[in-house]
C-alpha atoms as a PDB file:
ATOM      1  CA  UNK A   1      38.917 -38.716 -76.555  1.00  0.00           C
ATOM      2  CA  UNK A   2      42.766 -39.005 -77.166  1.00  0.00           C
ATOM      3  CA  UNK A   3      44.530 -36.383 -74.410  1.00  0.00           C
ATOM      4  CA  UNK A   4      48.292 -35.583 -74.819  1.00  0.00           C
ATOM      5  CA  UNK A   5      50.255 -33.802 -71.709  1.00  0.00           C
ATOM      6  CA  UNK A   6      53.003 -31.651 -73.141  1.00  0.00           C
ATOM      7  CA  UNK A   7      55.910 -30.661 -70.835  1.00  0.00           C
ATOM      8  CA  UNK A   8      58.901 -28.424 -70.861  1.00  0.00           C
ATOM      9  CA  UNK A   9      61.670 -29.865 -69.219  1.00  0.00           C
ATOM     10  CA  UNK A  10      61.923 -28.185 -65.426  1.00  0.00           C
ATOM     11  CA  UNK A  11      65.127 -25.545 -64.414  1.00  0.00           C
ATOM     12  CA  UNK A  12      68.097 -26.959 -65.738  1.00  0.00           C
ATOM     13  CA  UNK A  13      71.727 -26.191 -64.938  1.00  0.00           C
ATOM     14  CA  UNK A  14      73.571 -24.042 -66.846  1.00  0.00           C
ATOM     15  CA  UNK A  15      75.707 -25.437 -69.734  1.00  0.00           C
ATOM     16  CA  UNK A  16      78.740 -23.751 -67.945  1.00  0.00           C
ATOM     17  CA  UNK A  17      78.059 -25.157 -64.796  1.00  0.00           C
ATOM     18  CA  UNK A  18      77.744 -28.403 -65.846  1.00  0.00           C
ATOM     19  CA  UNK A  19      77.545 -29.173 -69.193  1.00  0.00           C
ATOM     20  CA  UNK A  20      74.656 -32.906 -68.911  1.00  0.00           C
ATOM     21  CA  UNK A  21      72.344 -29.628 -67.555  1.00  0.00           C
ATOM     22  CA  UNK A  22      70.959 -31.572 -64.815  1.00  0.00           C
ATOM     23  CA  UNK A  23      67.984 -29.768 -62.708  1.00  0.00           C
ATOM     24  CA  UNK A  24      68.526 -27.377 -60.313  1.00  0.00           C
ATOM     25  CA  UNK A  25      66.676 -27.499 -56.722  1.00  0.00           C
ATOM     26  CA  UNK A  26      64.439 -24.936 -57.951  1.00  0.00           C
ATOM     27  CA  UNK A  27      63.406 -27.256 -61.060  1.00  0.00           C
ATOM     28  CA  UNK A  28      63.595 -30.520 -58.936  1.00  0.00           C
ATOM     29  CA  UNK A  29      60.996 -28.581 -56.535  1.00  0.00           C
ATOM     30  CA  UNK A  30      58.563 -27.165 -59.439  1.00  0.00           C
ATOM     31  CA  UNK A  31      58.273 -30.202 -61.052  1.00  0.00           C
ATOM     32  CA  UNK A  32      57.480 -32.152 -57.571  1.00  0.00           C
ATOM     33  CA  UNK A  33      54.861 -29.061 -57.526  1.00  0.00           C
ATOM     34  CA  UNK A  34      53.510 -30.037 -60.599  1.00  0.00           C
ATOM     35  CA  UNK A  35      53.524 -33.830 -60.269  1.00  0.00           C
ATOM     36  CA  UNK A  36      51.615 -33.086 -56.731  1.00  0.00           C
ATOM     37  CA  UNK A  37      48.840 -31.765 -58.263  1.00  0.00           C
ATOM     38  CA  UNK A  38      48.979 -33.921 -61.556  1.00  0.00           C
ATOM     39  CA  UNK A  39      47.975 -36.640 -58.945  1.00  0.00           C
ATOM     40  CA  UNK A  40      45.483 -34.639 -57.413  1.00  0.00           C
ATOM     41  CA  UNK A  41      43.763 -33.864 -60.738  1.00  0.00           C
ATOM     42  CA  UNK A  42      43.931 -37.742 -61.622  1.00  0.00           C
ATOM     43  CA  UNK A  43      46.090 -37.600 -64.301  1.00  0.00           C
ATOM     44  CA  UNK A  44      46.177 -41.026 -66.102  1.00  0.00           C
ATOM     45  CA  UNK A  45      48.873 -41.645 -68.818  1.00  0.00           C
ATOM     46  CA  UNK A  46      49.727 -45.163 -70.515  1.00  0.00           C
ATOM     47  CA  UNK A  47      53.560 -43.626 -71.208  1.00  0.00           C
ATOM     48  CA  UNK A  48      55.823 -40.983 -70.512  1.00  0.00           C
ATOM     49  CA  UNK A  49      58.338 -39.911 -73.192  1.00  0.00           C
ATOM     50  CA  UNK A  50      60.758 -37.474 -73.013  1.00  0.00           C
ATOM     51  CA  UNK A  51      64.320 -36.903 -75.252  1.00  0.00           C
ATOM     52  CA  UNK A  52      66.983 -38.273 -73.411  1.00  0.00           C
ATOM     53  CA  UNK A  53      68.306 -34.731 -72.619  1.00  0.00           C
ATOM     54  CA  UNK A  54      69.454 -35.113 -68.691  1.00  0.00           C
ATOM     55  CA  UNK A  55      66.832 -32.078 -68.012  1.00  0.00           C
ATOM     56  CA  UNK A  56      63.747 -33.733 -69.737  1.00  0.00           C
ATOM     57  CA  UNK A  57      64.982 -37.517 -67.700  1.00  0.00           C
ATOM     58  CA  UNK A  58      65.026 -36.044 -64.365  1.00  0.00           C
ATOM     59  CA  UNK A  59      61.434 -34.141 -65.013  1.00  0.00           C
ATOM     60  CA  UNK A  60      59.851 -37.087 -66.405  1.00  0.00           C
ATOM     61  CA  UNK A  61      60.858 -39.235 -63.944  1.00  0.00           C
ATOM     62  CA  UNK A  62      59.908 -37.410 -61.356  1.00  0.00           C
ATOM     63  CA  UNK A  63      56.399 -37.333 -62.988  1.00  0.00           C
ATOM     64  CA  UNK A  64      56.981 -41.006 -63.519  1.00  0.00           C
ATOM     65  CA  UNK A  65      57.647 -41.852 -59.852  1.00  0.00           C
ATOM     66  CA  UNK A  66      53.744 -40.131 -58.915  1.00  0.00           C
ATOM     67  CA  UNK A  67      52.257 -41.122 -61.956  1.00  0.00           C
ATOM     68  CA  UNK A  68      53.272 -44.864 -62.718  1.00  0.00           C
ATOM     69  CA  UNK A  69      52.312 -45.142 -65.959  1.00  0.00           C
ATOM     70  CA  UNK A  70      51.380 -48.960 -67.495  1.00  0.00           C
ATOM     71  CA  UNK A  71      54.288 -48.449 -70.511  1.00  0.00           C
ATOM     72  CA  UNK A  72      56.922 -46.885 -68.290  1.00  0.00           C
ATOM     73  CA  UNK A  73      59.208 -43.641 -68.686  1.00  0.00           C
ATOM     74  CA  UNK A  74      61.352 -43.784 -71.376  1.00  0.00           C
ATOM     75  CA  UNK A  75      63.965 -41.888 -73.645  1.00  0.00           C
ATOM     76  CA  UNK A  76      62.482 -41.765 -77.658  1.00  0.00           C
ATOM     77  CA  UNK A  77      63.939 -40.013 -80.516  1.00  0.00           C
ATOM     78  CA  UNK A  78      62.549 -37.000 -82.503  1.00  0.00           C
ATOM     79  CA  UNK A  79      61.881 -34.987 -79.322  1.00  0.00           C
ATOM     80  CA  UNK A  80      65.242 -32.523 -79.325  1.00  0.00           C
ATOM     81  CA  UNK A  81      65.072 -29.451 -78.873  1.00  0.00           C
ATOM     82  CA  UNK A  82      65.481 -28.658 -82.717  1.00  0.00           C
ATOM     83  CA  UNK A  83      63.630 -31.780 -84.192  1.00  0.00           C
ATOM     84  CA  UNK A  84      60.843 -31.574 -86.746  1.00  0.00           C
ATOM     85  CA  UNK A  85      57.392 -32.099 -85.097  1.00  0.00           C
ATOM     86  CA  UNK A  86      55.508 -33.864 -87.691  1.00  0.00           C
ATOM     87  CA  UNK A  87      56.446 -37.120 -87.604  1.00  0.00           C
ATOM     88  CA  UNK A  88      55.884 -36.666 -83.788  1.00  0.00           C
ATOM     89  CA  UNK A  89      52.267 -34.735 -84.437  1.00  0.00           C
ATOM     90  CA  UNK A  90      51.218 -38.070 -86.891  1.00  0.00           C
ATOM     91  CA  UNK A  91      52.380 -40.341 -83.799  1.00  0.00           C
ATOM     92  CA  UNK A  92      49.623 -38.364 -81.480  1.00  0.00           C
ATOM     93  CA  UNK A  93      47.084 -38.103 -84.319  1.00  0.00           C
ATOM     94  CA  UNK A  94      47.047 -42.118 -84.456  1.00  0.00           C
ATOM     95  CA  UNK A  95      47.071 -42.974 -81.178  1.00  0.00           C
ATOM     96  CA  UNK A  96      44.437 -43.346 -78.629  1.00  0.00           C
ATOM     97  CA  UNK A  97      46.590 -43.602 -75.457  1.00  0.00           C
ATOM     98  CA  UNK A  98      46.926 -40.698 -73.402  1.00  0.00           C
ATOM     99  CA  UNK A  99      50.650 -40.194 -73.106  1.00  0.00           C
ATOM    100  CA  UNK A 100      52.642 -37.455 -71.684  1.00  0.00           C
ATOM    101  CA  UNK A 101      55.898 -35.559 -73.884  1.00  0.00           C
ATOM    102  CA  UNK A 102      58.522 -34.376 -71.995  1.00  0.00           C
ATOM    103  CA  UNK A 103      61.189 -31.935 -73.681  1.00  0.00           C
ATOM    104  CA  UNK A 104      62.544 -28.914 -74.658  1.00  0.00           C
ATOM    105  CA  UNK A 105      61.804 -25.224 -76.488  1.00  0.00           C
ATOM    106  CA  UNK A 106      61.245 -24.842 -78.974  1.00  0.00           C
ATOM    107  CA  UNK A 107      60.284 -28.263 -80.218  1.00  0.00           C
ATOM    108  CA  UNK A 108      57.037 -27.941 -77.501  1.00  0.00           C
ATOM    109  CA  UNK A 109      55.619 -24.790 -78.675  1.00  0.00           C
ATOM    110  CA  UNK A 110      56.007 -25.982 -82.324  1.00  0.00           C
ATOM    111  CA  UNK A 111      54.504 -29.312 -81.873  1.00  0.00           C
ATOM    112  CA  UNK A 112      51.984 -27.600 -79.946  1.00  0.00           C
ATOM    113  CA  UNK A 113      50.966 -25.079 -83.146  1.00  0.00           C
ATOM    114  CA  UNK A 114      51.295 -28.373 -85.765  1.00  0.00           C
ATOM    115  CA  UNK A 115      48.674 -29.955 -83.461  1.00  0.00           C
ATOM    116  CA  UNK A 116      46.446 -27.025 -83.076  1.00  0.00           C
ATOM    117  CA  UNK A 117      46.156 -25.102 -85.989  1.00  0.00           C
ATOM    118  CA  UNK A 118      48.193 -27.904 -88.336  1.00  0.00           C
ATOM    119  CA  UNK A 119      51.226 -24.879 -88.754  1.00  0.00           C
ATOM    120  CA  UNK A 120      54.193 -25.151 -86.454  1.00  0.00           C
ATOM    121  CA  UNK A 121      55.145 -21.762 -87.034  1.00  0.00           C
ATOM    122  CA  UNK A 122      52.056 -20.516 -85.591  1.00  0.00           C
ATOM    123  CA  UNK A 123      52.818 -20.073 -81.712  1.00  0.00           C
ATOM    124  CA  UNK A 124      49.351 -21.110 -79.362  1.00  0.00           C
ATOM    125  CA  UNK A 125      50.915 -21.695 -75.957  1.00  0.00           C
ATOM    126  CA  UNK A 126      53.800 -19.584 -74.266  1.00  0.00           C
ATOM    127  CA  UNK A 127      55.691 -22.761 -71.905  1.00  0.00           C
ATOM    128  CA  UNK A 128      57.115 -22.645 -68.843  1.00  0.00           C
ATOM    129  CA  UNK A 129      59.831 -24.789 -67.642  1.00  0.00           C
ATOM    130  CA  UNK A 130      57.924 -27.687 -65.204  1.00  0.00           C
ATOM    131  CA  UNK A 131      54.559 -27.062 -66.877  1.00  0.00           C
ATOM    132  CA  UNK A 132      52.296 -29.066 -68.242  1.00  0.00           C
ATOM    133  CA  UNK A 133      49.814 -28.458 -71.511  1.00  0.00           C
ATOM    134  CA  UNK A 134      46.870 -30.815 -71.944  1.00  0.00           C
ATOM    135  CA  UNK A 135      45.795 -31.090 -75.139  1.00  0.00           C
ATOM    136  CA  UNK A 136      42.731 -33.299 -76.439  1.00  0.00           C
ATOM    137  CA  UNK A 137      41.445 -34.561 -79.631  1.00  0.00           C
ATOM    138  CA  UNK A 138      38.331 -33.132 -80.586  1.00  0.00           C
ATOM    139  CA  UNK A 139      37.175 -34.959 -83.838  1.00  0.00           C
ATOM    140  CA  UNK A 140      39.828 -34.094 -86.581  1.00  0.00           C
ATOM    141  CA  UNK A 141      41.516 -31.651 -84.446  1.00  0.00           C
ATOM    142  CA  UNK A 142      43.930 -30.912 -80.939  1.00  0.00           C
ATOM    143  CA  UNK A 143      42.284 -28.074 -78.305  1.00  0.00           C
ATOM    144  CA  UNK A 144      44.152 -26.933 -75.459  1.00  0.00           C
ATOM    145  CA  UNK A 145      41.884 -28.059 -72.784  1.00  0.00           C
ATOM    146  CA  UNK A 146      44.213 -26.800 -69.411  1.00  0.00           C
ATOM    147  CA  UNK A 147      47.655 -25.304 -68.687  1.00  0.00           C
ATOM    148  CA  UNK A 148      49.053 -25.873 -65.311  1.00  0.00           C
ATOM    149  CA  UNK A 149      52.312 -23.885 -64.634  1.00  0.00           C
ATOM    150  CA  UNK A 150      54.806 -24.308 -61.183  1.00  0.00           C
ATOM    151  CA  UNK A 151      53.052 -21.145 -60.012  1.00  0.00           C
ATOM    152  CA  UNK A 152      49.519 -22.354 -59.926  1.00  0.00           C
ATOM    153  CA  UNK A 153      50.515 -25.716 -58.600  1.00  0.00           C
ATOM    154  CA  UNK A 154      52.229 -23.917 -55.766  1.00  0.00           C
ATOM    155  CA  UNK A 155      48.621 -22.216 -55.088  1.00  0.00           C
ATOM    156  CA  UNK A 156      47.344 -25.249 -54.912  1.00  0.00           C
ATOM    157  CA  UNK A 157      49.061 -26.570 -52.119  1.00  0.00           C
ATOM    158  CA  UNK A 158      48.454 -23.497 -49.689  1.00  0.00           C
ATOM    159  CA  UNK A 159      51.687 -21.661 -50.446  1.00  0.00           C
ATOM    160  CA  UNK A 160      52.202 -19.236 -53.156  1.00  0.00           C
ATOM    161  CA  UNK A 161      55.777 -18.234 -52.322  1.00  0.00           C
ATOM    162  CA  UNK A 162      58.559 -18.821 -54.633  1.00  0.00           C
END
């Protein structure tokens, strides 16, 4: 069965600060969290896309680097922050690849409701920046199978200190 990983971008800089919004050391490490136990689990994907956005790069290339997936990391359009999900929703409903999303709020949490209930307005999954949502096709319709958030990876490898 089809299985799509969503995934909110990790920490990000502060537009002040520096206005690309690259991660902060804090994102760089929940993300290497997450990867860590993305491996673990056995997380195959055939590609990992993500918007372009500095923030959603740097996490899915550090997923990238761990996961080495056959079709590569790479920048696609329609996944800003503000974009409209269905043409990305009909993209997932067609293909049988697993493939991983990496991007931004609230384009995530509406994608996510599109593919659940078919209404983007209708909220099924609270993000977290750095986490991942795995979602698979059941028939004519997406489940949420697992969440994994920073926090839980952190559990996972012995330490669950901020």
């Amino acid at each position: 069965m089809p299985k799509v990983y969503l995934v909110q971008h990790a920490e990000a800089m502060s537009e002040e600060r520096d206005p690309d919004r690259p991660l902060t050391t804090i994102g760089r490490q929940h993300a290497e969290q997450v990867t860590n136990l993305a491996t673990k689990l056995g997380i195959e994907v055939q590609q990992i896309r993500h918007s372009g956005k500095t923030r959603a790069k740097q996490t899915a290339e550090i997923l990238g680097d761990a996961l080495s997936p056959a079709g590569g990391v790479l920048a696609v359009p329609g996944l800003g922050p503000v974009d409209d999900v269905k043409p990305v929703a009909e993209i997932l409903d067609k293909s049988r690849d697993p493939l991983m999303l990496v991007g931004h709020l609230p384009f995530m949490e509406r994608l996510t409701g599109q593919l659940v209930t078919g209404d983007a307005d209708l909220p099924v999954v609270a993000f977290v920046n750095a986490g991942i949502v795995c979602l698979e096709r059941q028939l004519e319709r997406w489940q949420v199978t697992w969440i994994v958030t920073p926090e839980i990876a952190a559990l996972g490898e012995g330490d669950s200190k901020e």
